[in-house]
Protein backbone atom coordinates (compact mmCIF):
# COMPACT_ATOMS: atom_id res chain seq x y z
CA UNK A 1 0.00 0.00 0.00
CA UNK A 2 1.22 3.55 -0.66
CA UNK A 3 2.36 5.45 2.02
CA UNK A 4 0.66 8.76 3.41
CA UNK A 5 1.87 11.73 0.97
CA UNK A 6 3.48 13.77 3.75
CA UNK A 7 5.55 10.88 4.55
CA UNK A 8 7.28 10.10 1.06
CA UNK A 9 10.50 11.22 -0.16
CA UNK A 10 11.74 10.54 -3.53
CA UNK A 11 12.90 6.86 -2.43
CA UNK A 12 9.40 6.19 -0.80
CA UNK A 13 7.41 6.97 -3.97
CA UNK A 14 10.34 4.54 -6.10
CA UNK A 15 9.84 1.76 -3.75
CA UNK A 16 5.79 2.62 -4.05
CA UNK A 17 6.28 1.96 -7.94
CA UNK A 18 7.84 -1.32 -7.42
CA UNK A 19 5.50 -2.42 -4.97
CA UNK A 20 2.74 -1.84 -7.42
CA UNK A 21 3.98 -5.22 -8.81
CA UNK A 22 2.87 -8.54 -7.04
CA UNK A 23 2.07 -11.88 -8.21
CA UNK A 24 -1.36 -11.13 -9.14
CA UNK A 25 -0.23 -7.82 -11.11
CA UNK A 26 2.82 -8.99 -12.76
CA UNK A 27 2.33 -6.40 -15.63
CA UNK A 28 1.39 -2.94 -15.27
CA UNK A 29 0.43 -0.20 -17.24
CA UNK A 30 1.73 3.36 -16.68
CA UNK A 31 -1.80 4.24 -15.39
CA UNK A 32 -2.16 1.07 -13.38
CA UNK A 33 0.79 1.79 -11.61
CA UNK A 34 0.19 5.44 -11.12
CA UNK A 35 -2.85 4.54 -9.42
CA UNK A 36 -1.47 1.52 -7.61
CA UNK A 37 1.28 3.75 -6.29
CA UNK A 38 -0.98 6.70 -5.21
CA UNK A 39 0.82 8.68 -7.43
CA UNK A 40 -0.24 11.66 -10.16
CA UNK A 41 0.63 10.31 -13.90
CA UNK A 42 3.53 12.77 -14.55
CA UNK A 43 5.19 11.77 -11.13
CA UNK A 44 4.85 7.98 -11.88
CA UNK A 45 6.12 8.98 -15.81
CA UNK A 46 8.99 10.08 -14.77
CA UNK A 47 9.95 7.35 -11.96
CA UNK A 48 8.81 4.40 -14.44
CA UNK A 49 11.59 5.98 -16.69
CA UNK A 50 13.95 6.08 -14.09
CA UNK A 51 13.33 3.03 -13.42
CA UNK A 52 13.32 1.23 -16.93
CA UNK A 53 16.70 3.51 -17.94
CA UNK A 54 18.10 1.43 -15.05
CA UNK A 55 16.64 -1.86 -15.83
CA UNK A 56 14.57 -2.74 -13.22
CA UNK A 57 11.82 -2.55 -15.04
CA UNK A 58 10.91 -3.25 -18.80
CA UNK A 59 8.28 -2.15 -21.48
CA UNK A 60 6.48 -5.16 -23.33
CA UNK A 61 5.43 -4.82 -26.85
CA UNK A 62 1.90 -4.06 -25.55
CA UNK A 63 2.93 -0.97 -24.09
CA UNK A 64 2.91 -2.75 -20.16
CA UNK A 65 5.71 -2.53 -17.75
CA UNK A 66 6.71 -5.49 -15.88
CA UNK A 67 9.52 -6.43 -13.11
CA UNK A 68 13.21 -6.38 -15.55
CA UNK A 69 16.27 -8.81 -15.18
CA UNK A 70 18.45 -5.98 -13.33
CA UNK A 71 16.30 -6.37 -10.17
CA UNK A 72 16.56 -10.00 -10.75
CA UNK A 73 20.28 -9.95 -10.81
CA UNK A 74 20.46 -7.63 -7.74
CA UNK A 75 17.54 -9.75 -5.80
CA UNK A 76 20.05 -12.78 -6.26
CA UNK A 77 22.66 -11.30 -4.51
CA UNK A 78 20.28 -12.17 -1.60
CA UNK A 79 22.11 -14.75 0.98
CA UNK A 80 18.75 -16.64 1.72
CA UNK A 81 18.52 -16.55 -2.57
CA UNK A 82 21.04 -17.81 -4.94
CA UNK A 83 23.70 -19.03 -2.17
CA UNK A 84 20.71 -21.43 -0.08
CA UNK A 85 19.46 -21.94 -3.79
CA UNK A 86 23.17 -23.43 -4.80
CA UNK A 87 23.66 -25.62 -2.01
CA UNK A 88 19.98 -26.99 -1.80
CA UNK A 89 19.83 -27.97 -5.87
CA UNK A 90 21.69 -31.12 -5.82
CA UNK A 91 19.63 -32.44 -2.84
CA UNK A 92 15.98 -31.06 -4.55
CA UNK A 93 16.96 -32.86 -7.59
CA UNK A 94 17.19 -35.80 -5.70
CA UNK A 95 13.72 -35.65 -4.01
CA UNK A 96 12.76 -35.16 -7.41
CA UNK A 97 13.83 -37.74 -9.02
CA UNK A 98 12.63 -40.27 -5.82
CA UNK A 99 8.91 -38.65 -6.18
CA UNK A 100 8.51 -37.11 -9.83
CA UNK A 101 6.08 -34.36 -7.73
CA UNK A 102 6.33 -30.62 -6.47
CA UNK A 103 9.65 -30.06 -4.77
CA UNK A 104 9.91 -26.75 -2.55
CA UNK A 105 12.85 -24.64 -0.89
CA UNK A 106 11.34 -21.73 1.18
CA UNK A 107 12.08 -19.11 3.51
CA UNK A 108 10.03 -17.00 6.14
CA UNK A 109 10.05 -13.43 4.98
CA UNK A 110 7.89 -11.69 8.25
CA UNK A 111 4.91 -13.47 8.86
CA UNK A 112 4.82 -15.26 5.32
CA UNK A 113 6.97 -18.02 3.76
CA UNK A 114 8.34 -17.09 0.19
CA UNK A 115 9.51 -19.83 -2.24
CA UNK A 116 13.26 -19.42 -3.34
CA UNK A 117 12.78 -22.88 -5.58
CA UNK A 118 10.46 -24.97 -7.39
CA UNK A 119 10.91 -28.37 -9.56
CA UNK A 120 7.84 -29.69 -11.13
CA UNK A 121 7.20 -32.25 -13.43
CA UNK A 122 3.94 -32.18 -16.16
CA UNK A 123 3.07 -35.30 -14.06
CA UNK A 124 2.99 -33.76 -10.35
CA UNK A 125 -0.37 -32.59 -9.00
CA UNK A 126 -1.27 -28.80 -9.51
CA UNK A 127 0.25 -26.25 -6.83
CA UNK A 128 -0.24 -22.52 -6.95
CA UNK A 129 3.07 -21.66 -5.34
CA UNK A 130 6.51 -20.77 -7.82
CA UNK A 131 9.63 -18.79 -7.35
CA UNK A 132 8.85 -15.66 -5.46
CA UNK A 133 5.39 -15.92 -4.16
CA UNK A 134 4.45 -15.48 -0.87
CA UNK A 135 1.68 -17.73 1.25
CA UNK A 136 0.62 -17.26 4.89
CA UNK A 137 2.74 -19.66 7.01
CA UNK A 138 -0.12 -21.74 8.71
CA UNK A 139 -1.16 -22.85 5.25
CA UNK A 140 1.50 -24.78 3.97
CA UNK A 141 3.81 -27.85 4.95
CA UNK A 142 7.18 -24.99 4.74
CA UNK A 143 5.18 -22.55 6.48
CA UNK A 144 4.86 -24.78 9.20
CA UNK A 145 7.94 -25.63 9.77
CA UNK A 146 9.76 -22.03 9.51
CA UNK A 147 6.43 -20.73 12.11
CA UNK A 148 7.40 -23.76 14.24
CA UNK A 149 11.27 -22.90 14.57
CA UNK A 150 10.54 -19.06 14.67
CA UNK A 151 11.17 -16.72 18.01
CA UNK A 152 7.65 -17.04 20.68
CA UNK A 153 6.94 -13.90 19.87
CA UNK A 154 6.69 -14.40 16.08
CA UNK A 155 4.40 -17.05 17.24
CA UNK A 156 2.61 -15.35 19.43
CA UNK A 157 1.77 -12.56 16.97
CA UNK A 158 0.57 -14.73 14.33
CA UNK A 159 -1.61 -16.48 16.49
CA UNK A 160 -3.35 -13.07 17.49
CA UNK A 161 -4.07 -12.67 13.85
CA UNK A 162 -6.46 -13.90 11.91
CA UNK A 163 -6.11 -17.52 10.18
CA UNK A 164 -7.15 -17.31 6.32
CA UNK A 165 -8.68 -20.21 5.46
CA UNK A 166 -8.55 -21.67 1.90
CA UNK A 167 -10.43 -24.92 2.08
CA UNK A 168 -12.64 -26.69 4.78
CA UNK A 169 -9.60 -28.09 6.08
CA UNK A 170 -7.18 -24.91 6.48
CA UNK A 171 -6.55 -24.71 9.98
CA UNK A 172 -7.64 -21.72 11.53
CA UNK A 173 -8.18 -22.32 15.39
CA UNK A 174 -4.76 -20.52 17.24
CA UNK A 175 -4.70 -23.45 20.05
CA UNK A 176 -4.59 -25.78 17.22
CA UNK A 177 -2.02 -24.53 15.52
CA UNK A 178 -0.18 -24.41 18.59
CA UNK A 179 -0.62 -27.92 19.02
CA UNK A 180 0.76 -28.40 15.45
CA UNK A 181 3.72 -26.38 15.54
CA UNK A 182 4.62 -28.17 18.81
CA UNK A 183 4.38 -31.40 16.83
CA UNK A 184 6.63 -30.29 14.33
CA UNK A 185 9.16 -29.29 16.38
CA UNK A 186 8.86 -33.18 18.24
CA UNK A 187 8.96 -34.90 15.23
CA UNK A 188 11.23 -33.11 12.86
CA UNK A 189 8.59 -32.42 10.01
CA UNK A 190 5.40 -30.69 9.07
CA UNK A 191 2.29 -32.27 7.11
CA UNK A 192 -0.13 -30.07 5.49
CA UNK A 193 -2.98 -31.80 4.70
CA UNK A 194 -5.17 -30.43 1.93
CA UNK A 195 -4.91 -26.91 3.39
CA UNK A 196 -4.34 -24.53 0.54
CA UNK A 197 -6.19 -26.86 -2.19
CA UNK A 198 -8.48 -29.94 -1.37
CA UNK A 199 -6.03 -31.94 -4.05
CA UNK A 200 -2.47 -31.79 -2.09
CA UNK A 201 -1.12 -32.65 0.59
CA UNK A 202 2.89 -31.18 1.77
CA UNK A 203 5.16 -33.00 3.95
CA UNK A 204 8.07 -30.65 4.65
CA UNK A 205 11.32 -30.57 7.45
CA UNK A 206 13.59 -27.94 8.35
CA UNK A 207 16.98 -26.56 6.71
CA UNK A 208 19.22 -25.45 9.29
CA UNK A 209 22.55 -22.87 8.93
CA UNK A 210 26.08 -23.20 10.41
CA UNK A 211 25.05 -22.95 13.91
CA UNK A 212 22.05 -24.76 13.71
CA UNK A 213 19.11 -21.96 13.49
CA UNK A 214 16.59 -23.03 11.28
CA UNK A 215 17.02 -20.61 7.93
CA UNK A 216 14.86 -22.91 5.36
CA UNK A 217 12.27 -25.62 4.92
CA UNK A 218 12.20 -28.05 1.75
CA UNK A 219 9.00 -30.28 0.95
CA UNK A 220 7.21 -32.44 -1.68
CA UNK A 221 3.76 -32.04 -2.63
CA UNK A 222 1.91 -35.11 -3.68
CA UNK A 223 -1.48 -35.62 -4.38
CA UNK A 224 -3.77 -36.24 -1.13
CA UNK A 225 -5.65 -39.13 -2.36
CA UNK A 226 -3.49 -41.76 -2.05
CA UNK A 227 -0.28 -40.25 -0.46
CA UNK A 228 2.29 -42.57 1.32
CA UNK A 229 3.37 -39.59 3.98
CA UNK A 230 5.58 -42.45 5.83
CA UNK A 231 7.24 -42.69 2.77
CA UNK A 232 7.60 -39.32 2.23
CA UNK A 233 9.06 -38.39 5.75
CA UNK A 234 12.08 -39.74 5.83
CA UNK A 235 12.51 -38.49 2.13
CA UNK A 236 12.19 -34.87 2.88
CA UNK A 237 14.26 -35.34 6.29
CA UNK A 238 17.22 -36.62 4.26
CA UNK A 239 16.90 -33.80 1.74
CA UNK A 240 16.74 -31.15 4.78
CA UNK A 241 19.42 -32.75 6.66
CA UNK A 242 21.61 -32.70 3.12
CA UNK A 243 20.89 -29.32 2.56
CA UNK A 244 21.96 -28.22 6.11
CA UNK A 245 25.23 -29.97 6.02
CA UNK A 246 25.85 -27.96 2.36
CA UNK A 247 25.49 -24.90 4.69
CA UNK A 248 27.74 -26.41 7.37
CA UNK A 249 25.56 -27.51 9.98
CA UNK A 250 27.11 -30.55 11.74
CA UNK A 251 24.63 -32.35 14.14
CA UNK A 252 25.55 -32.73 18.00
CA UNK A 253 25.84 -36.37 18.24
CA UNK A 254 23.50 -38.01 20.44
């Protein structure tokens, strides 16, 4: 959302422009984003060309702007992007290759879970999620886990909030979730059951960093009719565990 006009200097109203891009507006006409951005046409003329002169953003043939590859390149520079993305690849492939379905690596971003990395085969049952997106984190298997691991109070204030529901089975009771993320923590991994479509079903586990601290989750999403989740457990626990000794985690032995 735009910010109050008193309150914006000249980098407020840039990072107002960019903002007027999301997943369900990935291209934007100037007046769109003008609008979008709380912003009077000539203002948001002259940012957008700012802003395209310096690639990150770009004019389609239909006359739309949309997010360009400079802001991709600089978004990569990201440690939780293209350095977690490098080390977790090997081990995704491999999950992929044992279940031909949705493989995920996400982070927690706030109170939401954003996907860094998807493999998907024409095969594997239909997600909504891909590179970039963001989902509330009691909604899906990742979400789960990176809620689960996060500080009490990042608990406690997403509790307090309210719990979107997407299907009859999204859970949206706070002492429930509780229960859940307790769970997860016990057992080492998350199941989502059905909870952002009625089709899927998530089993995820946790990616930890050098000195343990959760920084990542990685799941599989399979069909819900029909899915083995013992199966899938210790699949997805392997591929965390891999993925956390890429980073240089090193388990205390038991």
């Amino acid at each position: 959302m735009p910010r109050p006009p008193a309150a914006r200097s000249a980098a407020d109203r840039l990072l107002d422009v960019l903002g007027s891009f999301e997943q369900a507006h990935p291209a934007l006409t100037l007046a769109q984003i003008a609008r979008r951005a709380g912003l009077p046409l000539s203002t948001a003329h002259r940012l957008v060309g700012a802003l395209a002169g310096w690639g990150a953003l770009e004019r389609a043939e239909d006359g739309r702007y949309q997010v360009g590859l400079r802001l991709w390149e600089v978004a990569a520079l990201a440690p939780r992007g293209v350095g977690l993305r490098q080390a977790a690849m090997p081990f995704l492939e491999d999950l992929y290759e044992t279940t031909h379905q949705n493989v995920h690596l996400a982070v927690r971003d706030g109170l939401e879970v954003v996907y860094t990395e998807r493999i998907s085969g024409r095969s594997a049952v239909g997600v909504h999620s891909r590179v970039g997106a963001r989902w509330p984190l009691h909604a899906t298997g990742v979400g789960l886990v990176l809620l689960a691991h996060a500080d009490t109070a990042v608990q406690d204030r997403y509790c307090a909030a309210e719990l979107v529901a997407f299907t009859p089975y999204t859970v949206t009771d706070p002492a429930r979730l509780r229960r859940m993320l307790a769970e997860v923590r016990r057992g080492g991994c998350a199941v989502s059951d059905r909870q952002i479509t009625e089709d899927a079903l998530s089993v995820a586990a946790p990616v930890r960093g050098p000195h343990g601290e959760v920084v990542a989750a990685v799941s599989v999403v399979v069909p819900a009719a029909g899915a083995r989740t013992p199966a899938l457990v210790p699949a997805v626990r392997v591929a965390g565990r891999g993925i956390s000794r890429a980073l240089g985690w090193q388990p205390v032995p038991r």
